[in-house]
Protein backbone atom coordinates (compact mmCIF):
# COMPACT_ATOMS: atom_id res chain seq x y z
CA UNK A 1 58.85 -10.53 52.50
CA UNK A 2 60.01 -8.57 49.26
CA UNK A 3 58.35 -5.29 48.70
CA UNK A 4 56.66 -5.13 45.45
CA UNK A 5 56.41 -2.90 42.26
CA UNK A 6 54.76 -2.99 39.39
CA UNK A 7 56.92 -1.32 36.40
CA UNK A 8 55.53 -0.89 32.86
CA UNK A 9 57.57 -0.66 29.88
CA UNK A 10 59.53 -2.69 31.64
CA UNK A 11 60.76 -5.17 29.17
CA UNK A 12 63.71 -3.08 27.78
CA UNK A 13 65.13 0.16 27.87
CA UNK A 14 65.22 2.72 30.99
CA UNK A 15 62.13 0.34 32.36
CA UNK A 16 64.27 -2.66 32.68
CA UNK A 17 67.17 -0.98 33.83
CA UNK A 18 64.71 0.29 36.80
CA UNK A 19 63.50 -2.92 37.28
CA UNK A 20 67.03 -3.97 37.63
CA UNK A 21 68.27 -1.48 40.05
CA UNK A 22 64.88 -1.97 42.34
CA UNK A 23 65.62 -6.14 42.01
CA UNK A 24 69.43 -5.22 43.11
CA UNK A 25 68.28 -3.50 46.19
CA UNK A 26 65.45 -6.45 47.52
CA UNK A 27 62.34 -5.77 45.65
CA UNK A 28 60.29 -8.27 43.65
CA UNK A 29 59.51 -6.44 39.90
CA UNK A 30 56.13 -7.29 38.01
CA UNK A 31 57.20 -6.43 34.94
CA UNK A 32 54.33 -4.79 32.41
CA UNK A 33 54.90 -5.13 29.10
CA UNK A 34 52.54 -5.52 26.07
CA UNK A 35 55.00 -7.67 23.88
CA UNK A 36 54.49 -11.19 25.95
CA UNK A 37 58.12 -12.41 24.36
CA UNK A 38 60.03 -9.39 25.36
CA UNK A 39 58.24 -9.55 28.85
CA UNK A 40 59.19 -12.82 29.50
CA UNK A 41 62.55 -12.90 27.80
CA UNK A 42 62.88 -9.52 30.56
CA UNK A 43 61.55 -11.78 33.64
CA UNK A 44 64.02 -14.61 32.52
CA UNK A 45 67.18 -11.98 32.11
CA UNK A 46 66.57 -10.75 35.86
CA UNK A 47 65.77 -14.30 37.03
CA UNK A 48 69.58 -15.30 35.76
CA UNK A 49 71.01 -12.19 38.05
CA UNK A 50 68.87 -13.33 41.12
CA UNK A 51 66.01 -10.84 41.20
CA UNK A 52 62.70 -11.73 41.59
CA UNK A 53 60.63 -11.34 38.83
CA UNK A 54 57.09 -11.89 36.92
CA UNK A 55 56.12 -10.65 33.65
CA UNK A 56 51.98 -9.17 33.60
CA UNK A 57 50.53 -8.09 29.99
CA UNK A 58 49.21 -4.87 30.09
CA UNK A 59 49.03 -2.53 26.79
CA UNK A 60 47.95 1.05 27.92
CA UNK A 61 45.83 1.70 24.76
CA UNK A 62 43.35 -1.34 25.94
CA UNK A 63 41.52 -1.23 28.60
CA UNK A 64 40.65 -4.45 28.86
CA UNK A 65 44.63 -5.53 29.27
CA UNK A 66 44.55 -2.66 32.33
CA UNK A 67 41.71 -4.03 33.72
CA UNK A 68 43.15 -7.55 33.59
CA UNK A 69 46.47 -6.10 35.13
CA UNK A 70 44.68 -4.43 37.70
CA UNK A 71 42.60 -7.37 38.80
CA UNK A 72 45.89 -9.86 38.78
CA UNK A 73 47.78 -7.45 40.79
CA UNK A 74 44.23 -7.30 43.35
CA UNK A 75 44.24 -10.88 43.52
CA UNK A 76 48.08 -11.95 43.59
CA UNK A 77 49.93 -9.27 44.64
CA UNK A 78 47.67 -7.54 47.17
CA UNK A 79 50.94 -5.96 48.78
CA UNK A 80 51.93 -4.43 45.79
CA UNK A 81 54.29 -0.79 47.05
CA UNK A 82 54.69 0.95 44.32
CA UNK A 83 53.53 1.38 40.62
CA UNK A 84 55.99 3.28 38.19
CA UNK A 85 54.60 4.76 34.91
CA UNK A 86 57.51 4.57 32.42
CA UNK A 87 55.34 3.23 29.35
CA UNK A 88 55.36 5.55 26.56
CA UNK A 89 55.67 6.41 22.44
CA UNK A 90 57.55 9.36 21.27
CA UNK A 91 54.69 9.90 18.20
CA UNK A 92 57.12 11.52 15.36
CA UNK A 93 59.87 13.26 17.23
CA UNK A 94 60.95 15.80 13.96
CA UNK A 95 57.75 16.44 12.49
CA UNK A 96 56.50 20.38 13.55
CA UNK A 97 53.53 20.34 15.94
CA UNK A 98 50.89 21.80 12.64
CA UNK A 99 51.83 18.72 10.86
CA UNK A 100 50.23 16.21 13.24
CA UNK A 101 46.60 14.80 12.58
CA UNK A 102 44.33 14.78 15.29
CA UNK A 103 44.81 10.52 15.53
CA UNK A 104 48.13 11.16 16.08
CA UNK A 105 48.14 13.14 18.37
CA UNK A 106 45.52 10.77 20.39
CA UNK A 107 47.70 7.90 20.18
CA UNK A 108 50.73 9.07 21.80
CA UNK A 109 48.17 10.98 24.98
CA UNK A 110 46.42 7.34 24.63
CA UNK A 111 49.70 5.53 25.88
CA UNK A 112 51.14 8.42 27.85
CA UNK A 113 48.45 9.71 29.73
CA UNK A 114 45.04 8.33 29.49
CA UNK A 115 46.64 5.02 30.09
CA UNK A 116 48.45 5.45 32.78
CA UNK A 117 45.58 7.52 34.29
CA UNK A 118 43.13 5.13 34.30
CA UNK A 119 46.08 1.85 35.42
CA UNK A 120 46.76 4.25 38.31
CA UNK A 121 43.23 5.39 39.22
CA UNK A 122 42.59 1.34 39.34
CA UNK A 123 45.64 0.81 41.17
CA UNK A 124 44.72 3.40 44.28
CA UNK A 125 42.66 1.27 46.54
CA UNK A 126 45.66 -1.29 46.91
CA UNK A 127 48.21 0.92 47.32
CA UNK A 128 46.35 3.32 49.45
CA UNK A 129 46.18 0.27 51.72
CA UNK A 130 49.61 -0.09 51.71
CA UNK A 131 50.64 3.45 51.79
CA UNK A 132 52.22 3.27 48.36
CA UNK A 133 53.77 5.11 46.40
CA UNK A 134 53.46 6.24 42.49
CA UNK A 135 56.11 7.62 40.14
CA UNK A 136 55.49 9.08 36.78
CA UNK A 137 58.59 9.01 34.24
CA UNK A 138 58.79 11.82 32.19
CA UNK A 139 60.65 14.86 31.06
CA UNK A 140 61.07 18.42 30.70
CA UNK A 141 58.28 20.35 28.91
CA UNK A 142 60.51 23.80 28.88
CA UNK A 143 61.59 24.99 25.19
CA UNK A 144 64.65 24.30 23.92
CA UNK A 145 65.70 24.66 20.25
CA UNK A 146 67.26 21.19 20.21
CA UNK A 147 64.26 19.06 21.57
CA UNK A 148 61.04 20.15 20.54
CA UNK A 149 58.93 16.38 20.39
CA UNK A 150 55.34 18.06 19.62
CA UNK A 151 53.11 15.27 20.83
CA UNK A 152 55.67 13.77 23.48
CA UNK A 153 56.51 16.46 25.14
CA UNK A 154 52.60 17.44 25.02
CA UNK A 155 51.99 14.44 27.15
CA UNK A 156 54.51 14.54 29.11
CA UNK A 157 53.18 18.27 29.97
CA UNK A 158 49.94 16.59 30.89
CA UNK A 159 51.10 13.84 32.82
CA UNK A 160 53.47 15.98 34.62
CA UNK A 161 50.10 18.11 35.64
CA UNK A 162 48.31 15.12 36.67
CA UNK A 163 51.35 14.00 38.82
CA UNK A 164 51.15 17.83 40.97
CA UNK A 165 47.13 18.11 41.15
CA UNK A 166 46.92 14.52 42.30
CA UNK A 167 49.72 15.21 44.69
CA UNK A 168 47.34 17.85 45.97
CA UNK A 169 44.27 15.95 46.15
CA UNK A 170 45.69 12.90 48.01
CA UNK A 171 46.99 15.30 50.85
CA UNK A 172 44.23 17.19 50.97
CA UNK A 173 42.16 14.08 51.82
CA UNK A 174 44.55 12.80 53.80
CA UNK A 175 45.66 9.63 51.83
CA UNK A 176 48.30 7.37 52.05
CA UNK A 177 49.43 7.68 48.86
CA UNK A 178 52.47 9.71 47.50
CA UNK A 179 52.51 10.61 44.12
CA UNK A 180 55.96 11.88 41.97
CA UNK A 181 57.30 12.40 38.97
CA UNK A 182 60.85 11.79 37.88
CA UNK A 183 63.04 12.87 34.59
CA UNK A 184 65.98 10.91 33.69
CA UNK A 185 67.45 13.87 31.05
CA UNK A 186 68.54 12.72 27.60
CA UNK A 187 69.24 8.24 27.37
CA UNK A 188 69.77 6.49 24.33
CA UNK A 189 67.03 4.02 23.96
CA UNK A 190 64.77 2.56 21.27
CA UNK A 191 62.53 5.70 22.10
CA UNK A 192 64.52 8.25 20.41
CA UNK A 193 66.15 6.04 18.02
CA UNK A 194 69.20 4.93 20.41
CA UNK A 195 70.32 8.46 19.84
CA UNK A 196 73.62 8.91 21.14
CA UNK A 197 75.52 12.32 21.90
CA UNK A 198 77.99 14.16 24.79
CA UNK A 199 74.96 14.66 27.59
CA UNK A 200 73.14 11.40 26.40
CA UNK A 201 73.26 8.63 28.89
CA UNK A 202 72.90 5.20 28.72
CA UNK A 203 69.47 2.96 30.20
CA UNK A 204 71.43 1.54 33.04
CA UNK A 205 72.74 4.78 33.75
CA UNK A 206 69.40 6.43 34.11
CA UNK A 207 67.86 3.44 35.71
CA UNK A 208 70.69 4.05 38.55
CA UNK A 209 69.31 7.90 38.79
CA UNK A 210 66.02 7.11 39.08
CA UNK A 211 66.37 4.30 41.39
CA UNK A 212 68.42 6.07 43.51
CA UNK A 213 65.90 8.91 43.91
CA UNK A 214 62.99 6.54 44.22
CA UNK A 215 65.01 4.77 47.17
CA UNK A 216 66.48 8.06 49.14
CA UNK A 217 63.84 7.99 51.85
CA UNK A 218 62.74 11.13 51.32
CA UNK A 219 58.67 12.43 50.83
CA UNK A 220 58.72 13.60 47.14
CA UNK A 221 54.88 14.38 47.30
CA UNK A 222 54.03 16.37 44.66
CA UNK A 223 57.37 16.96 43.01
CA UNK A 224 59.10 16.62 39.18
CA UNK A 225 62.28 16.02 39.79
CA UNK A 226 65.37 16.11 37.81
CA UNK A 227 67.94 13.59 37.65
CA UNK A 228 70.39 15.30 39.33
CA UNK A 229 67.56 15.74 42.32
CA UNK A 230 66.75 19.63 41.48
CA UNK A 231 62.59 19.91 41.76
CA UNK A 232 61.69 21.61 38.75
CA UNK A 233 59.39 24.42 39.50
CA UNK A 234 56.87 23.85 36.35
CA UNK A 235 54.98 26.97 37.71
CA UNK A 236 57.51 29.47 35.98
CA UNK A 237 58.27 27.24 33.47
CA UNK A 238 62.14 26.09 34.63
CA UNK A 239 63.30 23.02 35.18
């Protein structure tokens, strides 16, 4: 039987492209998505290259919809491997940090942290069971003068924290569970405005990366990893 993961933001962009590259190598893909159309027009795509797929509604600013997720995944897909958080809003990439409201602000941590907090917390029991594993998109939180995303990169900071401390707590009690985070470096996708440049890459190419990582064999417990497979050592701030 096909392993299993569950994918969100998996209708288009570096989400699809993942849920391509996992189909390619044997795995059945629930695809999350909040957009039903693109979800299904996704599932339908992957069906015509062979991979087995299902579309599941989730929108990480309801809880109800992660709750519902949650609770089809319990029922149908008991077996479920892996989850991969790659759901997420830039929030206004150019404006400065003082400019943002405090709504804002909660949106983007709303979609890119609390969201998948609470979808993974949910998700723990079943893929404790199965010894699963849990992988966190996301990206460097360094400075640079050239990518400064105030409320992204804010919640990718957090989420990149949450990824390390639960790392910590599952092995300190023991748990089946491993828990990673991955960063795919600059892609054109709807996300930045299909910005394109010299050290850009394209969806499918980071969906290669980060499949390729996810499917090395190796314990990544713990780690933020960069798509060339250097940890990033978020402790002195490099990456």
């Amino acid at each position: 039987m096909a392993k299993k993961v569950f994918i969100t933001g998996a209708n288009k962009g570096i989400g699809k492209q993942i849920a391509r590259e996992m189909g390619k190598n044997g795995w059945m893909v629930l695809i999350g998505a909040r957009n039903e159309s693109r979800g299904l027009e996704a599932v339908e795509e992957l069906h015509g290259e062979g991979i087995e797929a299902i579309y599941i509604h989730i929108d990480l600013q309801n809880q109800e919809t992660i709750l519902a997720a949650v609770n089809t995944i319990q029922s149908q897909h008991s077996d479920l491997d892996m989850l991969i958080n790659n759901a997420a809003i830039p929030g206004d990439m150019r404006k400065p940090g003082y400019e943002f409201t405090l709504d804002e602000l909660r949106n983007v941590m709303e979609t890119n942290v609390f969201g998948p907090f609470e979808l993974t917390r949910q998700m723990l029991p079943t893929l404790e069971e199965n010894g699963g594993r849990i992988v966190n998109i996301t990206i460097p939180i360094g400075t640079a003068d050239f990518f400064n995303p105030f409320s992204y990169k804010a919640s990718k900071a957090a989420l990149n924290t949450m990824t390390q401390s639960l790392a910590q707590n599952f092995k300190q009690a023991g748990k089946s569970l491993e828990i990673f985070a991955i960063m795919p470096g600059g892609t054109t996708t709807d996300l930045n405005g299909n910005s394109t440049g010299p050290h850009m890459k394209t969806a499918r190419e980071a969906g290669k990366l980060i499949t390729d990582i996810i499917l090395d064999g190796k314990n990544h417990n713990g780690q933020v990893i960069n798509y060339n497979g250097a940890v990033a050592d978020y402790n002195y701030g490099l990456f």
